[in-house]
Protein backbone atom coordinates (compact mmCIF):
# COMPACT_ATOMS: atom_id res chain seq x y z
CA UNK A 1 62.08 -278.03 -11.28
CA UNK A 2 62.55 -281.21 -9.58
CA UNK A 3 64.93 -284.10 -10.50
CA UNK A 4 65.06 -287.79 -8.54
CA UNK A 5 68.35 -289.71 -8.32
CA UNK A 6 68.04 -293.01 -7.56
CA UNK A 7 70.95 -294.65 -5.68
CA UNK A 8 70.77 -298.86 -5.05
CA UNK A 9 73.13 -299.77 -2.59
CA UNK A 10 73.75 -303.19 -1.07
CA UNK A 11 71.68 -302.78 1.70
CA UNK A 12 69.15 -300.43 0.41
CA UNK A 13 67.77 -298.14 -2.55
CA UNK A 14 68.01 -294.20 -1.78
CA UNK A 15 65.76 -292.24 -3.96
CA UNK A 16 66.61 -288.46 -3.39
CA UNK A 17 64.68 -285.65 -4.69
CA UNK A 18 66.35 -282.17 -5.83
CA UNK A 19 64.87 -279.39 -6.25
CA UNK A 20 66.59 -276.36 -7.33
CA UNK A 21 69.64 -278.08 -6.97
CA UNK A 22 68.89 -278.14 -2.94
CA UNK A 23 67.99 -281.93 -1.50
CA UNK A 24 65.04 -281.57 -0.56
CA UNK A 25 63.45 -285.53 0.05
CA UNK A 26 65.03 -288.79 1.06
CA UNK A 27 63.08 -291.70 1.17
CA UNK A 28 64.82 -295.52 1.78
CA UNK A 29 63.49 -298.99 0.20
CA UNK A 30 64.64 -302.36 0.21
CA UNK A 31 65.33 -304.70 -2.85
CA UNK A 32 61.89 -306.26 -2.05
CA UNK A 33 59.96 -303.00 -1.83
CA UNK A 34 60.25 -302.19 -5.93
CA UNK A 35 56.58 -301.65 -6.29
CA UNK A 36 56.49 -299.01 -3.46
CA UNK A 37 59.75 -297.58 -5.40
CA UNK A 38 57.79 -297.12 -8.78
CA UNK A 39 54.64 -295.74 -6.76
CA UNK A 40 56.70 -292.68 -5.39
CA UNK A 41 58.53 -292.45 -8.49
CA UNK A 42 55.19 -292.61 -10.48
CA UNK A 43 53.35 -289.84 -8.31
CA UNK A 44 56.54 -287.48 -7.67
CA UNK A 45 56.14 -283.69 -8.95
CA UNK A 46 59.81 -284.54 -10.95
CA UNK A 47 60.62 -284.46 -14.27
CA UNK A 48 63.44 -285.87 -14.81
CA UNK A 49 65.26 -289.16 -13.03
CA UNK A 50 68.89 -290.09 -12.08
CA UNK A 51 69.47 -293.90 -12.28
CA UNK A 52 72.63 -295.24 -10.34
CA UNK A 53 73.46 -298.47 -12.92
CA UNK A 54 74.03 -300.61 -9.52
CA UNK A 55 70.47 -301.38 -10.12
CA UNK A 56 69.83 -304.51 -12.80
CA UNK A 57 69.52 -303.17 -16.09
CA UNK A 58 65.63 -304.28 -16.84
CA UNK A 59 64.36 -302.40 -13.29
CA UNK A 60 66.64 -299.39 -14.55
CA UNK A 61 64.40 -299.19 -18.19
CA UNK A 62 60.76 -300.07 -15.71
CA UNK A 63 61.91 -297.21 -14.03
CA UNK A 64 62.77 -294.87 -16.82
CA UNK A 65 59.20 -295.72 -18.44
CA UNK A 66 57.58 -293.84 -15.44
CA UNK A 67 59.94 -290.84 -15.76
CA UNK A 68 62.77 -289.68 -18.56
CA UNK A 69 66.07 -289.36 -17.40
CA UNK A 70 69.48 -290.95 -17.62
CA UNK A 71 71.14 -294.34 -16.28
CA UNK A 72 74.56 -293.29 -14.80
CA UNK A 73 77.18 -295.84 -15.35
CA UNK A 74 80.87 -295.85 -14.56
CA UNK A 75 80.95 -295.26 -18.39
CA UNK A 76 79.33 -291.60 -18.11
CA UNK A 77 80.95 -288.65 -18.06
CA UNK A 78 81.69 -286.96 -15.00
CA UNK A 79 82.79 -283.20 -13.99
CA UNK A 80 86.13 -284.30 -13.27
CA UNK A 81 89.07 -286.43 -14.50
CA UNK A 82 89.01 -289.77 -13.02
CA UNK A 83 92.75 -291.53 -12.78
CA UNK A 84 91.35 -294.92 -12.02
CA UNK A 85 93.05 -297.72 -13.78
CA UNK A 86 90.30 -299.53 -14.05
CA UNK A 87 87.79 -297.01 -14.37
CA UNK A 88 84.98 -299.86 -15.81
CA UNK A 89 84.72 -301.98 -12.34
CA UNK A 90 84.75 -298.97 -10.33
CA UNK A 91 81.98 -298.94 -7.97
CA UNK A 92 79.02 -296.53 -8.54
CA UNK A 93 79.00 -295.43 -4.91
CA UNK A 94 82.59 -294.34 -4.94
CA UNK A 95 82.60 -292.83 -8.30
CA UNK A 96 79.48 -290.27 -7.01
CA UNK A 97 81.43 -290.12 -3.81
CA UNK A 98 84.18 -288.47 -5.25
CA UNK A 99 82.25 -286.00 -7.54
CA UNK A 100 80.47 -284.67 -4.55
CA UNK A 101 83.63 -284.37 -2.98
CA UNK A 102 85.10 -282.72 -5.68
CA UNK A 103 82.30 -280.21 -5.58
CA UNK A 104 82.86 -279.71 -1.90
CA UNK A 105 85.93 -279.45 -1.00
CA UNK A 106 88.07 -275.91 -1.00
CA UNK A 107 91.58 -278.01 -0.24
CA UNK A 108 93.45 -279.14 -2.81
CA UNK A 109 92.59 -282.95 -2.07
CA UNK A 110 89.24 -284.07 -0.37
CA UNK A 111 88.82 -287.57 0.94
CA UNK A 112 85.08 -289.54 1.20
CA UNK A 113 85.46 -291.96 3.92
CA UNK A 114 82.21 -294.03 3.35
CA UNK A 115 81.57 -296.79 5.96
CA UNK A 116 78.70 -299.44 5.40
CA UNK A 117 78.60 -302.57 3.32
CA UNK A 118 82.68 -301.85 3.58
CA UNK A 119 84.91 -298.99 4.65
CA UNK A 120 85.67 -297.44 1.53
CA UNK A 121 88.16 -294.26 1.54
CA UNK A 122 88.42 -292.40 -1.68
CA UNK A 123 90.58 -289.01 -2.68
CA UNK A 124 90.05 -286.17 -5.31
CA UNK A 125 92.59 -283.65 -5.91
CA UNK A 126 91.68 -280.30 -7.78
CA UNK A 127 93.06 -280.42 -10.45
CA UNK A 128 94.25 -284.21 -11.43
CA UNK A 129 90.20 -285.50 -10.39
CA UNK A 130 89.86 -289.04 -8.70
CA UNK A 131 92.75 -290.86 -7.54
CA UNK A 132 91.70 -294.02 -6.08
CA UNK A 133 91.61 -295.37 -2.22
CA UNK A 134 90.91 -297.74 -0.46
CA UNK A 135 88.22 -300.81 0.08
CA UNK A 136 87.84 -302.81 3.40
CA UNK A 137 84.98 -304.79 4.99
CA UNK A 138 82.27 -302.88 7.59
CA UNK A 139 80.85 -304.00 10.84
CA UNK A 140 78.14 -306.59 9.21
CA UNK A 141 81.08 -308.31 6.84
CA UNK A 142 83.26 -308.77 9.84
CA UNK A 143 80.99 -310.11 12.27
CA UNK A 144 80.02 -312.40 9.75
CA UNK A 145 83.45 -313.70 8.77
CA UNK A 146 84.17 -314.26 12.71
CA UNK A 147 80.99 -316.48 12.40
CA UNK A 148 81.37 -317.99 9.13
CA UNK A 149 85.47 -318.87 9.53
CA UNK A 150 85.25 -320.16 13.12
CA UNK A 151 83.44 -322.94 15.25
CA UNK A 152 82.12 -321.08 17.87
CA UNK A 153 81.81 -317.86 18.12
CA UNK A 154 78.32 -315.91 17.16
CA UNK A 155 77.14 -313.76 14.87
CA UNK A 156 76.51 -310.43 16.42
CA UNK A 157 74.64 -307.28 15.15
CA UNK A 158 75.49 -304.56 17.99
CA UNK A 159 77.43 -301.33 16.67
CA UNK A 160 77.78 -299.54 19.66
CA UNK A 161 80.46 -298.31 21.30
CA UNK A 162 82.34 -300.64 23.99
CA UNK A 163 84.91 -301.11 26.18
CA UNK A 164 88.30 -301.98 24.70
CA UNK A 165 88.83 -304.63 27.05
CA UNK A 166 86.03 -307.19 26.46
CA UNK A 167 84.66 -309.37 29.49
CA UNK A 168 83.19 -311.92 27.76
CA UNK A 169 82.93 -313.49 24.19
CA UNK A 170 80.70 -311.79 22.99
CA UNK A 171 82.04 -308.30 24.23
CA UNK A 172 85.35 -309.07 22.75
CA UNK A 173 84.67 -309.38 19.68
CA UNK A 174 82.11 -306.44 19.80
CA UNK A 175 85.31 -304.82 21.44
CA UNK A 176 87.85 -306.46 17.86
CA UNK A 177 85.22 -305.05 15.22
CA UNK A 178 83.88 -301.81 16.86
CA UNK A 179 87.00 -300.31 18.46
CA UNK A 180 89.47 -302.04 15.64
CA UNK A 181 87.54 -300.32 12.64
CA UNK A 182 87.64 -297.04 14.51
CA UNK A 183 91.54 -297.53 14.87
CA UNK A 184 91.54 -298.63 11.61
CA UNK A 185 89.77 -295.74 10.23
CA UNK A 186 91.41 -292.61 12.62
CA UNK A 187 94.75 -294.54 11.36
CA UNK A 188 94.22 -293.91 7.58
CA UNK A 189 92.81 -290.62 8.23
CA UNK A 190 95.87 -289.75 9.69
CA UNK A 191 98.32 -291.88 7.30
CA UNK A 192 96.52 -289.86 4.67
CA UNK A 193 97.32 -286.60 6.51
CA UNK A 194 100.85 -287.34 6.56
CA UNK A 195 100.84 -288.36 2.86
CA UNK A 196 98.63 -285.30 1.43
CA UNK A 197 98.61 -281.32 2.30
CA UNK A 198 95.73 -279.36 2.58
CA UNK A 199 93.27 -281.71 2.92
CA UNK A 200 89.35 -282.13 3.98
CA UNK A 201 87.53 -285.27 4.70
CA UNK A 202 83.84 -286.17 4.22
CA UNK A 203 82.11 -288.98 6.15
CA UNK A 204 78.87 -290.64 5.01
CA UNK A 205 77.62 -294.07 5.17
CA UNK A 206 74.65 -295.70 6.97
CA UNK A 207 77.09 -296.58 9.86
CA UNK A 208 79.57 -293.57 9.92
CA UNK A 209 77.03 -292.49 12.72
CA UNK A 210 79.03 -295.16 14.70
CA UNK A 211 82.16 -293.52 14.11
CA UNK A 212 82.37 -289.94 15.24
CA UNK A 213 85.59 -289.31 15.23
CA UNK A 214 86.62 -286.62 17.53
CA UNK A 215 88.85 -283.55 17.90
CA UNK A 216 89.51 -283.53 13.93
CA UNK A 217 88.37 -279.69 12.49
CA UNK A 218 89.14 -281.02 8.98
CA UNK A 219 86.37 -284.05 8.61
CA UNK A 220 82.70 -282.57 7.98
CA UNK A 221 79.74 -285.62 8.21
CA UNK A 222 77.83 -285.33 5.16
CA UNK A 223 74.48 -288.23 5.57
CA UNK A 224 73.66 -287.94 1.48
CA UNK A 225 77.36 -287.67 -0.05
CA UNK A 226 76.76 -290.18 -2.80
CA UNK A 227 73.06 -288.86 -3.72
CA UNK A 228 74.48 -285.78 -4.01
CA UNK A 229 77.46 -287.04 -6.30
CA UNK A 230 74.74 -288.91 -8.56
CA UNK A 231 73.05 -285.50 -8.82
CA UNK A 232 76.69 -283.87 -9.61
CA UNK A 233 76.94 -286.24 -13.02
CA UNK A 234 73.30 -285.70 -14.06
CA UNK A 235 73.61 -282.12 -14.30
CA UNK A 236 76.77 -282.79 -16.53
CA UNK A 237 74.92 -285.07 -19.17
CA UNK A 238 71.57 -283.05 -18.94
């Protein structure tokens, strides 16, 4: 049997297709590309559908017309406590994060460290469930700020790696937003070290490919973390 999970992001809309609770099909669209959404929904072999609630709530009941299924709020029930204190604005993507985590992890706390839209770091423990973390902006956000909140420098686009010393303007603040989220992010991982024993950490994220972070045993990449989270809560309301 064959289940889709559709995830909307802010950059894109993942739909995943499971299939004896393996992963077997990714396929990416962008908010203008609904029609080609429906069409793969439409002719898919599934049959049944996972609906992240990021989505606006009159595409999630188009797209439940062309397949039953469930729309996955932060309302619906997960496999696992969550401790958030505000457990109704927490974010879709973090919420499935942690779930797959959860489902992961053989420490007694695993950490998703998902870096895109923002940098967003988020911890289960065993037996308590979701704690919280941590929300920051990503590459995009903070070249845009430098842009936006000054009078002349430019927006850039390039995620590569650089040189910490930059030799130009441009370079330099490649240089501020590249090497200063890596800092940022090898920091937290090991501020959370310090702070938590027995720990794993799993990186996804359409830029995390940007960040390999080296000589750490304990951090596994994982490319389809929150799909595989959405899939998680379906098959505990199905």
């Amino acid at each position: 049997m064959q289940t889709l999970v559709v995830d909307a992001g802010n950059t894109n809309i993942k739909l995943g297709c499971f299939e004896n609770e393996q992963l077997i099909r990714v396929q990416r669209f962008d908010h203008n590309e609904l029609d080609a959404l429906k069409n793969a929904i439409a002719h898919s072999n599934s049959t049944q559908l996972a609906i992240s609630s990021v989505i606006a709530s009159e595409i999630s009941e188009q797209l439940l017309q062309l397949k039953p299924g469930l729309i996955i709020s932060p309302t619906t029930p997960i496999p696992i406590p969550n401790n958030y204190g505000t457990p109704k604005t927490l974010g879709m993507d973090r919420l499935c994060n942690a779930v797959a985590v959860a489902s992961k992890m053989e420490t007694n706390y695993g950490v998703s460290i998902d870096i895109g839209t923002c940098i967003k770091f988020d911890i289960v423990n065993k037996t308590e469930g979701y704690l919280g973390g941590s929300i920051a902006p990503g590459i995009n956000l903070r070249y845009k700020s430098l842009n936006e909140y000054t009078e002349n420098l430019p927006l850039l686009s390039n995620k590569t790696a650089t040189s910490i010393v930059g030799k130009d303007t441009k370079t330099s603040m490649q240089s501020g937003v590249i090497n200063g989220m890596r800092a940022e992010i090898e920091g937290l991982v090991s501020y959370y070290e310090s702070q938590f024993q027995s720990l794993t950490f799993f990186m996804t994220g359409g830029d995390a490919k940007f960040f390999d972070i080296q000589g750490k045993n304990n951090i596994f990449a994982v490319e389809n973390l929150t799909l595989e989270g959405l899939f998680e809560i379906y098959k505990h309301n199905a």
